[in-house]
Protein backbone atom coordinates (compact mmCIF):
# COMPACT_ATOMS: atom_id res chain seq x y z
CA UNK A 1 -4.34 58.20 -5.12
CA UNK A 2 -2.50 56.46 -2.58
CA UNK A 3 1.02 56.82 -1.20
CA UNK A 4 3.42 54.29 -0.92
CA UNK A 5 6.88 54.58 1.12
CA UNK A 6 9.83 54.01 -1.07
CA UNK A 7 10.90 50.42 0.75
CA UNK A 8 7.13 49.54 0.97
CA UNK A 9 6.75 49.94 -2.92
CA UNK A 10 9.61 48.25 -3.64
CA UNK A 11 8.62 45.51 -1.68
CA UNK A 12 4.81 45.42 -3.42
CA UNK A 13 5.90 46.48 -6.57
CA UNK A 14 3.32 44.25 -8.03
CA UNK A 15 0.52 45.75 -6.23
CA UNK A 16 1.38 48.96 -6.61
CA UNK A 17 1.28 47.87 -10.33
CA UNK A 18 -2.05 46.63 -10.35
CA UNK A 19 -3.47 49.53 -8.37
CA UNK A 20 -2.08 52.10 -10.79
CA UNK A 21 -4.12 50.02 -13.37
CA UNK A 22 -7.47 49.74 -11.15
CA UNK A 23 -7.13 52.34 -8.79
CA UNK A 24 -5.31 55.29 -10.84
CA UNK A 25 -2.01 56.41 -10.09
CA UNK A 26 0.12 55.37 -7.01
CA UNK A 27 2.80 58.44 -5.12
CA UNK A 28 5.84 56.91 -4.48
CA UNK A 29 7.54 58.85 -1.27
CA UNK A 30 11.43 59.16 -0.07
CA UNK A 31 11.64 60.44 3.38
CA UNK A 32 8.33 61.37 2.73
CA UNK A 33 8.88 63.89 -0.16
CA UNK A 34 6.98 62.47 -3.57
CA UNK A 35 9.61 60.90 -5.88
CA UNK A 36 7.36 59.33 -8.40
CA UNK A 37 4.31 58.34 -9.81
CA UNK A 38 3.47 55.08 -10.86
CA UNK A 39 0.49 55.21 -13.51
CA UNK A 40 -0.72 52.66 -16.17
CA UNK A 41 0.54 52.31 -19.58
CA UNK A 42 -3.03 53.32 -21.06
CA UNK A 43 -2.87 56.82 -18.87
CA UNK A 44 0.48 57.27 -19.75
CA UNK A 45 -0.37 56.79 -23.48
CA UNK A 46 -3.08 59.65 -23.12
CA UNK A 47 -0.81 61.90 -21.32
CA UNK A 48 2.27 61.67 -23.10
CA UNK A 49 -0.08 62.28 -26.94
CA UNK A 50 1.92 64.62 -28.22
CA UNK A 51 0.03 68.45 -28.55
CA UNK A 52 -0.96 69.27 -31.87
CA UNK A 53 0.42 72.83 -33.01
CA UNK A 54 -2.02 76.03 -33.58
CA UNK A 55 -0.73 75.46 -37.31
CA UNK A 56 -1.82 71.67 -37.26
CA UNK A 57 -5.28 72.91 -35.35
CA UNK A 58 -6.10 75.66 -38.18
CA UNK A 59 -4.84 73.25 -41.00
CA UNK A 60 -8.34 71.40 -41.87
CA UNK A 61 -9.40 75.19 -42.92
CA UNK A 62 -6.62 75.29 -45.69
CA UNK A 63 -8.34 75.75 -48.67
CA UNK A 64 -12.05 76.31 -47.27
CA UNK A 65 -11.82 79.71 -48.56
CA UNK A 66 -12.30 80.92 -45.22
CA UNK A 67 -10.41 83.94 -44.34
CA UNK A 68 -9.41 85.00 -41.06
CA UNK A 69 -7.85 88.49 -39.83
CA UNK A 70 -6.37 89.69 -36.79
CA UNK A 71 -7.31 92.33 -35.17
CA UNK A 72 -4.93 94.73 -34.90
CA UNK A 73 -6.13 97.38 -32.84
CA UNK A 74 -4.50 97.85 -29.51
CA UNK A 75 -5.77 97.29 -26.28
CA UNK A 76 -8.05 100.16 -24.14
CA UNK A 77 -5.85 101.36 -21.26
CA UNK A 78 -6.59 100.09 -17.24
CA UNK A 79 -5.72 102.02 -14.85
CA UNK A 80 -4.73 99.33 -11.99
């Protein structure tokens, strides 16, 4: 990942563009203190997927007939 000064990214937008899309993303500093990240629409599409829920994760086992049960029994004690 490379890091670009604020003025020099602003100034080679467009290569800091096509980097994020060949090279992966691109740091973008102020007073050398990361700002921003500059990453291609395809990674941000796979980042930003929304989670899916434990309820959505378990749902394809509604109506299987498979039952599950938690176990209810405490913990052993640790002494630390």
């Amino acid at each position: 990942m490379k890091t670009w000064p604020l003025q020099d990214a602003k100034n080679q937008f467009s290569q800091v563009v096509e980097l994020a899309q060949t090279d992966g993303p691109q740091t973008v500093t102020k007073q050398g203190e990361p700002v921003a990240v500059v990453v291609s629409a395809g990674e941000f599409k796979r980042r930003a997927r929304p989670k899916e829920s434990v309820l959505e994760f378990f749902a394809p086992l509604k109506g299987s007939g498979i039952r599950l049960k938690r176990n209810r029994d405490l913990p052993r004690n640790r002494e630390l």
